[in-house]
Protein backbone atom coordinates (compact mmCIF):
# COMPACT_ATOMS: atom_id res chain seq x y z
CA UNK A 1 227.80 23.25 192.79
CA UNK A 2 225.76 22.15 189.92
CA UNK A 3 224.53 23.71 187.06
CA UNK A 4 222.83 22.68 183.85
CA UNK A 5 225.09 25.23 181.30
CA UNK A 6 226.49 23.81 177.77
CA UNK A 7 226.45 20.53 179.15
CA UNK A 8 230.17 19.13 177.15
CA UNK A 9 227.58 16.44 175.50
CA UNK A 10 224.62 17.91 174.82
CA UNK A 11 223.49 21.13 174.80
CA UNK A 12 219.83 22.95 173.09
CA UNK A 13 220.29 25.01 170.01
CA UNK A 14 217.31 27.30 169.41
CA UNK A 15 216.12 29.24 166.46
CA UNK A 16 213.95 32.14 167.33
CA UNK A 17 211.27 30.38 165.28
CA UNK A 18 211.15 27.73 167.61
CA UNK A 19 212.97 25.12 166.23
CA UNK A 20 215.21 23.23 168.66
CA UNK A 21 218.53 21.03 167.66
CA UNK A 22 220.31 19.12 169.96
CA UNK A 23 224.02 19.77 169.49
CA UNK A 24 227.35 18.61 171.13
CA UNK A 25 228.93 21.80 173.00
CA UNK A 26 232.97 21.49 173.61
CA UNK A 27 235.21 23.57 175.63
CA UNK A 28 237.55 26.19 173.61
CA UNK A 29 239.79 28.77 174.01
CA UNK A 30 238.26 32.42 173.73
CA UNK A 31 239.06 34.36 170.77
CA UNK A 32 238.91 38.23 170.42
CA UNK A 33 238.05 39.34 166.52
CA UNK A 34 239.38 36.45 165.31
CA UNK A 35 238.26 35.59 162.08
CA UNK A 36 238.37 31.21 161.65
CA UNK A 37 237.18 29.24 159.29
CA UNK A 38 235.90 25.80 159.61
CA UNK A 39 237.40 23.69 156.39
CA UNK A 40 235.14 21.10 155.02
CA UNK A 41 236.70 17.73 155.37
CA UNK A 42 235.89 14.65 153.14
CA UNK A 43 232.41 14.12 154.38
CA UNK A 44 229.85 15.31 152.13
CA UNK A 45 227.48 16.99 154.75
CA UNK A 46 230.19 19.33 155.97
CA UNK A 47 230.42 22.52 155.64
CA UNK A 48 233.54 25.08 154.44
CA UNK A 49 232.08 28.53 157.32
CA UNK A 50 233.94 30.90 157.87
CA UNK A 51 233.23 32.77 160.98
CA UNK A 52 233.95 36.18 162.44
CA UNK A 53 233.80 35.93 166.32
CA UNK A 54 234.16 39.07 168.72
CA UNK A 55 233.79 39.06 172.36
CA UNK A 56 231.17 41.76 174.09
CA UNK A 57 231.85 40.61 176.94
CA UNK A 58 233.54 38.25 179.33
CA UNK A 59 230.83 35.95 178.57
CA UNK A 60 229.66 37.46 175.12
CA UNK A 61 230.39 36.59 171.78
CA UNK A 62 228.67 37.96 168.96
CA UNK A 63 229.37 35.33 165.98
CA UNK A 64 228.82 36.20 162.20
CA UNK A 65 228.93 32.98 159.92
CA UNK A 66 228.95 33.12 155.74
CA UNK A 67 228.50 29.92 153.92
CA UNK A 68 229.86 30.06 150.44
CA UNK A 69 227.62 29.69 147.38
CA UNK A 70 228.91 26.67 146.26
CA UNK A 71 227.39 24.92 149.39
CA UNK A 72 224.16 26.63 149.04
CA UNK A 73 223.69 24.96 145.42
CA UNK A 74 224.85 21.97 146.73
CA UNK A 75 221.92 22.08 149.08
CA UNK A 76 219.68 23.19 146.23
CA UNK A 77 221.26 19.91 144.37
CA UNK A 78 220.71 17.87 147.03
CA UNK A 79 216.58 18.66 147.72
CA UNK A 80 215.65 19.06 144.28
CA UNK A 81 217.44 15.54 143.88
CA UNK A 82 214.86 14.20 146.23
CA UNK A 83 211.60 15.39 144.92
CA UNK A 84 211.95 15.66 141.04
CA UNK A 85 211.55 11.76 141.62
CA UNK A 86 207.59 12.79 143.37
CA UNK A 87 207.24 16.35 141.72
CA UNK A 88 203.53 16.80 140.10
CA UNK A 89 204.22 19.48 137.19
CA UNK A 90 201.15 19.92 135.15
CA UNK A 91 201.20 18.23 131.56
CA UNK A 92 203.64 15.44 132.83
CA UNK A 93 203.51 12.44 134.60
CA UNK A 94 204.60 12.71 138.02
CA UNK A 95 208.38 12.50 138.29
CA UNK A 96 208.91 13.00 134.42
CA UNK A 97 209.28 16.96 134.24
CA UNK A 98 212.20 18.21 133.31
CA UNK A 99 214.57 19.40 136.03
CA UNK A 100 214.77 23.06 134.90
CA UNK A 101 210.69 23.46 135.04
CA UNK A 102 210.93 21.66 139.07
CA UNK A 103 213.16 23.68 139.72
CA UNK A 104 211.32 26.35 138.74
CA UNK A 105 207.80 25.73 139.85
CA UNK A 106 209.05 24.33 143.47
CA UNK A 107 212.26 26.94 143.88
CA UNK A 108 210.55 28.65 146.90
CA UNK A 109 209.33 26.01 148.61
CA UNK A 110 212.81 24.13 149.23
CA UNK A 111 214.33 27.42 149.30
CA UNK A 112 212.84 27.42 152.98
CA UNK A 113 213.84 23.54 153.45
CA UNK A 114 217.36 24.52 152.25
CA UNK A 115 217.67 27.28 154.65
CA UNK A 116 216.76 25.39 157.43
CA UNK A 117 219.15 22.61 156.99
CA UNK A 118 222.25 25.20 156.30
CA UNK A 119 221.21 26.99 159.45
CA UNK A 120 220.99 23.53 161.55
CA UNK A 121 224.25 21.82 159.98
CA UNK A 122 225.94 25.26 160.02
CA UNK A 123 225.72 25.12 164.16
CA UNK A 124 225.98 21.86 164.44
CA UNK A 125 229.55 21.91 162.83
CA UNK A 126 230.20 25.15 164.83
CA UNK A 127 229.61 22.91 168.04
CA UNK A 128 231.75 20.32 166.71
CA UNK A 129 234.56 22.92 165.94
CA UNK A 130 235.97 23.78 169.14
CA UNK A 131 235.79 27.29 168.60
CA UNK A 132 233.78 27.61 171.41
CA UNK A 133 232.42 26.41 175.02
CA UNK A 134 228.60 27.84 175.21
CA UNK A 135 226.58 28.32 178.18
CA UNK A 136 223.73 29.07 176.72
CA UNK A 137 221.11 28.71 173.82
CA UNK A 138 222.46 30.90 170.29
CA UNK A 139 220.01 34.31 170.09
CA UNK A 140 219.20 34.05 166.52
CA UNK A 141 216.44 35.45 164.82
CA UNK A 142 215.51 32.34 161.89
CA UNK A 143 212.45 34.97 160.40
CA UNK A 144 215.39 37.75 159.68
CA UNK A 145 217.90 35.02 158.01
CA UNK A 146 217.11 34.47 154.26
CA UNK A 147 218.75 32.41 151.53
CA UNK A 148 220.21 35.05 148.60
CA UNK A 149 219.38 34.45 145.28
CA UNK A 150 223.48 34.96 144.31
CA UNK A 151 226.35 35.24 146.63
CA UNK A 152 226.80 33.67 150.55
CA UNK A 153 224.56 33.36 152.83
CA UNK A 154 225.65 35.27 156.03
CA UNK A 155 223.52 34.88 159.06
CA UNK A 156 224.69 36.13 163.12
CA UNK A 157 223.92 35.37 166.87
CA UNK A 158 224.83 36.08 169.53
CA UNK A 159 225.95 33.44 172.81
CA UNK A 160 226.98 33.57 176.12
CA UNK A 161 230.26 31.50 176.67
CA UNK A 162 232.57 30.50 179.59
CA UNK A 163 235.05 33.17 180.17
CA UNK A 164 238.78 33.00 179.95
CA UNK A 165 241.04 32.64 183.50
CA UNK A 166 243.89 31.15 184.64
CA UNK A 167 243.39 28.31 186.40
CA UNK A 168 244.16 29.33 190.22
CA UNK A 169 246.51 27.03 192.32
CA UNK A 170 244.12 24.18 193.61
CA UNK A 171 246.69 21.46 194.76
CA UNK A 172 248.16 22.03 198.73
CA UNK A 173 245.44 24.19 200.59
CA UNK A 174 245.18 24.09 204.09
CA UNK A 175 241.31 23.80 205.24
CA UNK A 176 239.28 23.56 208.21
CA UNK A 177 236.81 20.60 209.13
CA UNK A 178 234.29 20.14 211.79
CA UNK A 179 234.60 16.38 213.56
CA UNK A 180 232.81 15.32 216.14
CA UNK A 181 231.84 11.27 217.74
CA UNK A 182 228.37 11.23 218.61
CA UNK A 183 227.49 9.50 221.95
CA UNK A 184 224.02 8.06 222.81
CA UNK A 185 223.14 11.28 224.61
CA UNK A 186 223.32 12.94 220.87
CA UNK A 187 220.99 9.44 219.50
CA UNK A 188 218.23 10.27 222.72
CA UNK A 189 217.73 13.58 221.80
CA UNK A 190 217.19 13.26 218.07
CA UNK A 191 214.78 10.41 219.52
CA UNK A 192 213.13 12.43 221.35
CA UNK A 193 212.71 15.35 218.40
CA UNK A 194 211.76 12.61 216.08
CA UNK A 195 209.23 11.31 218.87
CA UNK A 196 207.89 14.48 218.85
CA UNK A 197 208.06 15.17 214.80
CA UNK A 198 205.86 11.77 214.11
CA UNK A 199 203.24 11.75 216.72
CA UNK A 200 199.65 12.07 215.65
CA UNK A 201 197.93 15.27 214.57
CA UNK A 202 194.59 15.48 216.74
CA UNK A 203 192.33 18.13 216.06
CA UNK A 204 191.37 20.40 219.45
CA UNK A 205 188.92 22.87 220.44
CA UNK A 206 191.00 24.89 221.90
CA UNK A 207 192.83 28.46 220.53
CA UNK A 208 195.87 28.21 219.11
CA UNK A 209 199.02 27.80 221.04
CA UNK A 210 202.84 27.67 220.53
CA UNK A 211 204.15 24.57 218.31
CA UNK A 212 200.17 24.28 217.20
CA UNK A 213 199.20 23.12 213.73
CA UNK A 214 196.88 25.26 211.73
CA UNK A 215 195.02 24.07 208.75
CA UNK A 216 194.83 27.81 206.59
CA UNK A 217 193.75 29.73 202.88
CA UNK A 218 196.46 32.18 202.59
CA UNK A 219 195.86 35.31 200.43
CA UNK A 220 198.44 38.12 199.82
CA UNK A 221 196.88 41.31 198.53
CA UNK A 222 198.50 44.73 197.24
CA UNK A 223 196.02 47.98 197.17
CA UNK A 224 193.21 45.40 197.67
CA UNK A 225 193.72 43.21 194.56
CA UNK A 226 194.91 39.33 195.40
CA UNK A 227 198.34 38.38 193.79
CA UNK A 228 198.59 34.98 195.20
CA UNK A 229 196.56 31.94 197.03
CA UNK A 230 196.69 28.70 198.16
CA UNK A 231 194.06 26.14 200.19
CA UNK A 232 194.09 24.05 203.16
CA UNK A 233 197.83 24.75 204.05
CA UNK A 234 199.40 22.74 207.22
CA UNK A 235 201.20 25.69 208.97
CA UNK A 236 203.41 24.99 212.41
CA UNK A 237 203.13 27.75 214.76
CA UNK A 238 206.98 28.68 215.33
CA UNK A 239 208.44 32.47 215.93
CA UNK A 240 209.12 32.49 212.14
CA UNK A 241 207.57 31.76 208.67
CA UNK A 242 209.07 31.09 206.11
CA UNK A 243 207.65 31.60 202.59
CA UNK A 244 209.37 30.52 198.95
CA UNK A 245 210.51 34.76 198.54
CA UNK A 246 208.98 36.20 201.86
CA UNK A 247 209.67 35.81 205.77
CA UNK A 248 207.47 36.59 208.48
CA UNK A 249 208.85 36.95 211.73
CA UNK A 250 206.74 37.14 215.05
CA UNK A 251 204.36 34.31 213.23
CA UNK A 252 203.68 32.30 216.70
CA UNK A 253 202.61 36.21 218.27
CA UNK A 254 199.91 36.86 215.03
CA UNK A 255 198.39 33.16 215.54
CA UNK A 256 198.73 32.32 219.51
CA UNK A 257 195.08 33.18 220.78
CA UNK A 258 193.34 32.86 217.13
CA UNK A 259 190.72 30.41 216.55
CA UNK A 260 188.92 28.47 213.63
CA UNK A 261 186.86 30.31 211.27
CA UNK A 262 189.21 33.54 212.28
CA UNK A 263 191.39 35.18 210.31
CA UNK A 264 194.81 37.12 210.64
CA UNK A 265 196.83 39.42 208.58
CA UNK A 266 199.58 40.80 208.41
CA UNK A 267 202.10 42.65 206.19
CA UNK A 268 205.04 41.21 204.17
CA UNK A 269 207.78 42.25 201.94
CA UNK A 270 208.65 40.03 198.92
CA UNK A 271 212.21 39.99 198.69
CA UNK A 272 214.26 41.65 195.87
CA UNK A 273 215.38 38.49 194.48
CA UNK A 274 211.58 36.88 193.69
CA UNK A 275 210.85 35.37 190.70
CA UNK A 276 208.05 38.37 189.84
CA UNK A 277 210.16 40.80 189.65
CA UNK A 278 207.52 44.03 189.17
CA UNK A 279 206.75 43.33 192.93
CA UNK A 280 210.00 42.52 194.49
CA UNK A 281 210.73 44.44 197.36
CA UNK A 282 207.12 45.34 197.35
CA UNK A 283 205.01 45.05 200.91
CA UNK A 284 202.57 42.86 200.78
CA UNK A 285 199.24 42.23 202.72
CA UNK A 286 198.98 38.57 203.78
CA UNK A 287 195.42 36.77 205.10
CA UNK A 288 195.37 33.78 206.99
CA UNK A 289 192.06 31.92 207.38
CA UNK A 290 192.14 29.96 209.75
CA UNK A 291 190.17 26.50 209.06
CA UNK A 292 191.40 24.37 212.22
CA UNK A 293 193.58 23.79 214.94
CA UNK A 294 195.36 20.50 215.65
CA UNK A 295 198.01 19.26 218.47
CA UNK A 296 200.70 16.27 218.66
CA UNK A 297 199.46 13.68 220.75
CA UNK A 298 201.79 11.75 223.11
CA UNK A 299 202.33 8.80 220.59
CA UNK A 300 205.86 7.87 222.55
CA UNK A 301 208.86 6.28 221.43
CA UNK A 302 207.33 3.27 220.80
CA UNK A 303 204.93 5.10 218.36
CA UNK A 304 207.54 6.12 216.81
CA UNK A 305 209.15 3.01 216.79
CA UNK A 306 205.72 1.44 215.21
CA UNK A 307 205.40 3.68 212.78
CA UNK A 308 208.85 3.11 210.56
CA UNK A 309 208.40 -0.57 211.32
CA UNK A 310 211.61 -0.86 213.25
CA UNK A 311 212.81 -2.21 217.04
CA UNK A 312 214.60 -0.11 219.17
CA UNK A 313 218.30 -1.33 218.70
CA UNK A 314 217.52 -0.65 214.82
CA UNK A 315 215.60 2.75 215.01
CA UNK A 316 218.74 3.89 216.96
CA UNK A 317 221.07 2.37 214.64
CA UNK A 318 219.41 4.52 211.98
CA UNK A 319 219.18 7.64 213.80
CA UNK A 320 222.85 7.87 214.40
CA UNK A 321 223.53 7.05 210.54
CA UNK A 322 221.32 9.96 209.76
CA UNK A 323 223.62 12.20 212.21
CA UNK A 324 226.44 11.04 210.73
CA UNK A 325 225.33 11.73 207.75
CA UNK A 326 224.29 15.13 208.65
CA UNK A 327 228.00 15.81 209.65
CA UNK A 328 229.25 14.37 206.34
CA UNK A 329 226.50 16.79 204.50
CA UNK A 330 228.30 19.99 206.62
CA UNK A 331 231.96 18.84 206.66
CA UNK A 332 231.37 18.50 202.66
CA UNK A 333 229.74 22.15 202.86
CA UNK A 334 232.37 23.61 205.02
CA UNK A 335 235.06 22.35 202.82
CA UNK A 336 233.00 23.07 199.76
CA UNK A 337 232.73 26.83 201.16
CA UNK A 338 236.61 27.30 201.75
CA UNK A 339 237.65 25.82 198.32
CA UNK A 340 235.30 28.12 196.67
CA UNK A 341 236.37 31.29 198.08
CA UNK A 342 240.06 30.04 197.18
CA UNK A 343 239.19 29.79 193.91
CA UNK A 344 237.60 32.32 193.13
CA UNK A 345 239.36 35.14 194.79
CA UNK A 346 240.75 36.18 191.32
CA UNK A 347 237.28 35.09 189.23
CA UNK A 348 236.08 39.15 188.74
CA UNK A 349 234.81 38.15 185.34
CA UNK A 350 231.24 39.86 184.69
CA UNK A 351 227.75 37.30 184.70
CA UNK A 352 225.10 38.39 182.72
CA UNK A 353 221.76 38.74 185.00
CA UNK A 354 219.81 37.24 182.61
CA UNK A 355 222.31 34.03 182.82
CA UNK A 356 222.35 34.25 186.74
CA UNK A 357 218.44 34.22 186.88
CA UNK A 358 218.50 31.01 184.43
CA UNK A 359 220.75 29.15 186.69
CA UNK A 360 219.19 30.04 190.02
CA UNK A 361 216.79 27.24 189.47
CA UNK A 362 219.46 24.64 188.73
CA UNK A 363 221.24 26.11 192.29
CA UNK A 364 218.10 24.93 194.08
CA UNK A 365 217.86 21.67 191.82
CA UNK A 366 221.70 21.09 193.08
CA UNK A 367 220.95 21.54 196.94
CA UNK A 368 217.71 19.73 196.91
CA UNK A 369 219.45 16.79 195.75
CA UNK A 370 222.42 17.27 198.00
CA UNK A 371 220.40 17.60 200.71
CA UNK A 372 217.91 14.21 200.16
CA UNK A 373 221.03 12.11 199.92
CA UNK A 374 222.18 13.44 203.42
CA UNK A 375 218.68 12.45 204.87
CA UNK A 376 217.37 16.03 205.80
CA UNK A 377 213.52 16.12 205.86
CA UNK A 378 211.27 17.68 203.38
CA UNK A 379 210.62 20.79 205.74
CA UNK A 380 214.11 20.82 206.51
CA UNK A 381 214.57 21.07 202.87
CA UNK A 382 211.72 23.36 202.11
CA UNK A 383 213.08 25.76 204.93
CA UNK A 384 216.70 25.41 203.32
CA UNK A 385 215.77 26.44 199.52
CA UNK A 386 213.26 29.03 201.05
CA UNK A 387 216.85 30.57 202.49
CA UNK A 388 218.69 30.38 199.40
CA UNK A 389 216.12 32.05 197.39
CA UNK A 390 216.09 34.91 199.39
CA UNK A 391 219.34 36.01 197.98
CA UNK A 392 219.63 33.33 195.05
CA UNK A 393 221.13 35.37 192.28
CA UNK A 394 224.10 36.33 194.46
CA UNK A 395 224.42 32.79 195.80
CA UNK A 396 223.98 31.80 192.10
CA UNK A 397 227.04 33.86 191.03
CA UNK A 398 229.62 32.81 193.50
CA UNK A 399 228.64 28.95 192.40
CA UNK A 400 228.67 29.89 188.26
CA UNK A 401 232.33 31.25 189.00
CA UNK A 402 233.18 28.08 191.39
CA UNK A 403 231.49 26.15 188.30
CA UNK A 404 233.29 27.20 185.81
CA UNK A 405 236.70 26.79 187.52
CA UNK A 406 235.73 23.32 188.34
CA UNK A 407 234.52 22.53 185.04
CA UNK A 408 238.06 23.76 184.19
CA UNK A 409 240.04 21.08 186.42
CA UNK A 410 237.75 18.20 185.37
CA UNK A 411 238.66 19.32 181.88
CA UNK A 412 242.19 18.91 182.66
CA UNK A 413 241.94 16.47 184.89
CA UNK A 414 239.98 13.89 182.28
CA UNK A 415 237.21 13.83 185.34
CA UNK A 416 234.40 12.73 183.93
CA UNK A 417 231.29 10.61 185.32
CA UNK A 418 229.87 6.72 184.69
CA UNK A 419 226.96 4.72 185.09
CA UNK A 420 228.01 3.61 188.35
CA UNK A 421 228.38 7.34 189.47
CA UNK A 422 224.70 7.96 188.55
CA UNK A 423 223.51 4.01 190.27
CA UNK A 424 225.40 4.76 193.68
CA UNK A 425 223.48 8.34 193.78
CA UNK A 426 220.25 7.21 192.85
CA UNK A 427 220.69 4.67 195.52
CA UNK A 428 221.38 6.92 198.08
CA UNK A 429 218.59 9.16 197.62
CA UNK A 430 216.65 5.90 197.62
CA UNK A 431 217.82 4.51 200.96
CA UNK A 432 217.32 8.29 202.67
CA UNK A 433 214.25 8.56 201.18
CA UNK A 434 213.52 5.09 201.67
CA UNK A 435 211.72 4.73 198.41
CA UNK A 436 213.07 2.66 195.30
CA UNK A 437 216.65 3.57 193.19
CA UNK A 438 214.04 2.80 190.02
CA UNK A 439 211.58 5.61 191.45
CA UNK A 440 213.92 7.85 192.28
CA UNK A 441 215.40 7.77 188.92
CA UNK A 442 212.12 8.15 187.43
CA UNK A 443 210.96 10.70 188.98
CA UNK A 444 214.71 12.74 188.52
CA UNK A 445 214.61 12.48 185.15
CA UNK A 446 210.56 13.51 184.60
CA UNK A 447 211.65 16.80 186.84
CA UNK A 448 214.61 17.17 184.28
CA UNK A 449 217.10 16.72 187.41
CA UNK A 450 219.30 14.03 185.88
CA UNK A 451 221.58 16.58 184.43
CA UNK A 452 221.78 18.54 187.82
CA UNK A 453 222.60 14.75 189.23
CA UNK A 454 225.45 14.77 186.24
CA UNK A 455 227.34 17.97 187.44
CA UNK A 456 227.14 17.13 191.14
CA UNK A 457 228.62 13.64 190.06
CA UNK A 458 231.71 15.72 187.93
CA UNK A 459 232.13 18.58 190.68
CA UNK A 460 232.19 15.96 193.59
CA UNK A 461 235.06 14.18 192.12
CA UNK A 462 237.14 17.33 191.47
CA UNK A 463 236.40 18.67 194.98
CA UNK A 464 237.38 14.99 196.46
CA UNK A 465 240.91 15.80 194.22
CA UNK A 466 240.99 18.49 195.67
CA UNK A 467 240.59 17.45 199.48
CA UNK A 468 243.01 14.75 198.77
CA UNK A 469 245.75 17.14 197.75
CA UNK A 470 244.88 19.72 200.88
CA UNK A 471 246.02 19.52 204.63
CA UNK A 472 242.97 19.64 206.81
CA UNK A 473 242.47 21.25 210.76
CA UNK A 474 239.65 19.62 212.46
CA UNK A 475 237.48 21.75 214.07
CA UNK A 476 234.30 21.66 216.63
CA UNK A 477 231.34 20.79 215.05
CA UNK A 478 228.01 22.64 216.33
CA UNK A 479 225.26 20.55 216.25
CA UNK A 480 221.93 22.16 214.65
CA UNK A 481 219.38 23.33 217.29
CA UNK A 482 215.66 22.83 217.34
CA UNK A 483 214.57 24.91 214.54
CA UNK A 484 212.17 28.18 215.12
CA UNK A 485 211.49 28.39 211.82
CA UNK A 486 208.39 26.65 209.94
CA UNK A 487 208.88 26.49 205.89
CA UNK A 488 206.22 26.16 203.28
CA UNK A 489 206.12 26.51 199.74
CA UNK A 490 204.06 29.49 199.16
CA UNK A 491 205.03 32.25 196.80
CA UNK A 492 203.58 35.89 198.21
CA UNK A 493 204.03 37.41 194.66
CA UNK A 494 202.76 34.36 192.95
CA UNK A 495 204.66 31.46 191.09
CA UNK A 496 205.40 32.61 187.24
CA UNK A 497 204.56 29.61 185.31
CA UNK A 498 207.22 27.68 183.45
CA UNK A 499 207.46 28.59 179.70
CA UNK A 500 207.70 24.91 177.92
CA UNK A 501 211.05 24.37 176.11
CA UNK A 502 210.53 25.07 171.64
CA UNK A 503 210.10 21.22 170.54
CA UNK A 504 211.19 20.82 167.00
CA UNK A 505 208.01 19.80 165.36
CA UNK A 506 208.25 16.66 164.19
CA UNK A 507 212.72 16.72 163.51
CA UNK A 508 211.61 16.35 159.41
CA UNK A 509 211.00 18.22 156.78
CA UNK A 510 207.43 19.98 155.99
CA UNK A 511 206.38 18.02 152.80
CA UNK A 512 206.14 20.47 149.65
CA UNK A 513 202.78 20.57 147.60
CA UNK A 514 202.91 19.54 144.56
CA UNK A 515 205.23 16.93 145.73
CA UNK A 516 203.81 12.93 146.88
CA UNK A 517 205.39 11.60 149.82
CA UNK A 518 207.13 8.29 149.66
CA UNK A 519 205.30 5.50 151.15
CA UNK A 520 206.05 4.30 154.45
């Protein structure tokens, strides 16, 4: 199970005001109105906090941190150091006013500068501390924090941290796992699907019949107004549709008969767990427009076998590596399953919502990529995350307790990922995908997925431990069936837009007027 929380390297610090600070986030013991302070060692940046931490929850920790006076001049010392050498005070030349009058002409100014660097080195040494293992971004409001004129500077937030357990037993379980041989009987027929799968698309004349592909606008609609469309959608006529939080069953019965230029409805409930949460659970009207019809043609096996550029002996060869890998894909999920429910038998700790809704996307990040290594097809994949989101935050919650466990062993354990890790992946995904390890990589880390890739690395290896120290009883493995159910990526209560990450403009100080910048 993957998930993106305080990553033990990095992790995003953000000020309300926008301001963003990457910080290094270790793991810690919880502490229950504990009062610690954080000494200053030698180094001159460091700071002597002292912090009050109580829990709110199992994941909650409201933190209130003071920073003594004498660091707050020191900061003072420190900026007006660096600009009485530029300062412009009228009736001397620049740099030559005394300090007192800088001080006193600029005080505001850096009094901003200096509260911004206490507030950034101040969680920045709490990271570094050990105090704490956070799983999210601080909730600190920067506008309400202000620099006093005499005494410490006390400032709170709260965060959302990884609870505290005892470790269950993971060493000696006894699990189940499918095995099966597959024969050339098992290769024909996944020929013969494939055969099917990859033959050409020719448009026909004809109505629409089972197993048809329609070219369609969708529309959904609620008392009249449209929430959500898309254009020129290729739609498979199978008993069921899937949509990204919707399903419609009966979907071959409303298009069998239809033809272009027609249009269908029909009504559909978004379900509880979709992203726009005003209309989940909400029935929906859905429009089809139907734009045209098209068939397979009978392409044949050796269509097939023109089209991925391979002979015979090899396009069977790689057929029954992709089954093979298929079984891998569910004896690893079977197993996966079983450890988890071990483990977390005891987890009862409360999840905040708002934490569970943040990490369903990195639960569908963590099974797209699991399932592109094991060679499953993008509408194999589509149909797969369109299942988990229909009941994603409770999916979500069993992995965030199987996560933090695991993140618990590989603690212990020293577990912890390399290069190689992250070039064997890459190339996997590459040779299922049969594109290049240098694209794939590319393209993971534009869609922010190499840190996904990371914790699927860390959890693999624990759960291999963990296989290696269990006793196994092989079981029959039941081959997938011709699926009745045709996946798109189509939202019925509309797609929220992603809100962009708070950038840290610029990672420097604002210059001061009054005060010349040194030249570059």
């Amino acid at each position: 199970m993957i998930f993106s929380l305080a990553h033990p390297q990095t992790s995003l610090v953000k000020l309300q005001s926008g301001t963003v600070s990457r910080n290094k986030i270790t793991f810690w013991k919880p502490l229950v109105n504990t009062s610690t302070e954080i000494p200053a060692t030698d180094e001159a940046q460091k700071l002597d906090l002292n912090l009050d931490i109580n829990e709110t929850s199992s994941c909650g920790r409201h933190v209130t941190v003071t920073v003594p006076r004498t660091d707050i001049e020191r900061y003072y010392q420190k900026q007006f150091d660096s600009i009485i050498p530029k300062a412009e005070v009228p009736g001397f030349r620049v740099g030559k006013a005394p300090r007192n009058l800088v001080e006193k002409k600029f005080r505001k100014q850096v009094a901003d500068q200096v509260k911004g660097a206490l507030l950034m080195d101040s969680l920045t040494q709490i990271s570094e501390s050990e105090v704490f293992s956070a799983i999210s971004e601080p909730d600190l409001d920067y506008e309400q924090v202000a620099v006093p004129d005499d005494g410490d500077l006390k400032f709170e937030f709260n965060i959302e941290v990884r609870p505290d357990f005892e470790l269950p037993k993971w060493k000696g379980l006894k699990i189940e796992r499918p095995e099966y041989d597959f024969t050339d009987a098992d290769v024909d027929a996944e020929l013969a699907k494939l055969t099917a799968q990859f033959s050409t698309l020719e448009p026909v004349e004809d109505k629409v019949a089972a197993e048809d592909y329609v070219e369609v606008n969708i529309t959904t609609r609620l008392d009249g107004e449209d929430i959500s469309s898309a254009s020129d959608i290729s739609v498979q006529v199978l008993p069921t549709l899937s949509l990204a939080d919707a399903m419609i069953e009966d979907f071959d019965k409303l298009m069998i008969g239809a033809e272009a230029d027609e249009k269908r409805t029909a009504k559909v409930t978004v379900n509880e767990f979709s992203e726009n949460v005003e209309l989940a659970g909400k029935e929906l009207e859905i429009e089809f427009e139907i734009l045209d019809v098209k068939r397979r043609g009978g392409d044949g096996v050796d269509g097939l076998a023109e089209k991925t550029g391979m002979d015979m002996e090899e396009l069977r060869k790689r057929i029954k590596e992709g089954l093979e890998s298929r079984l891998e894909y569910r004896q690893r999920e079977v197993v996966r399953e079983q450890i988890s429910k071990t483990l977390t038998e005891s987890a009862s700790w409360e999840l905040p919502q708002d934490l569970l809704r943040r990490q369903s996307g990195r639960e569908l990040e963590r099974a797209s990529i699991e399932m592109r290594r094991s060679g499953f097809s993008d509408q194999e994949i589509r149909e797969r995350e369109n299942r988990i989101r229909s009941n994603i935050l409770e999916r979500t919650e069993t992995m965030l307790r199987e996560h933090f466990i695991l993140e618990r062993i590989a603690e212990d354990e020293k577990v912890e990922e390399t290069e190689a890790d992250y070039t064997m992946e890459i190339a996997r995904i590459a040779a299922q995908q049969n594109d290049s390890p240098r694209r794939v990589r590319a393209r993971l880390e534009r869609s922010g997925q190499m840190d996904s890739l990371r914790n699927m690395i860390i959890e693999g290896k624990v759960i291999d431990m963990i296989t290696e120290a269990a006793s196994f009883e092989a079981t029959k493995y039941e081959q997938e069936q011709q699926s009745t159910v045709e996946a798109i990526d189509f939202f019925a209560a509309g797609k929220l837009a992603n809100i962009p990450e708070a950038k840290y403009e610029g990672g420097e100080d604002q210059p001061i007027p009054g005060v010349k910048p040194e030249r570059e």
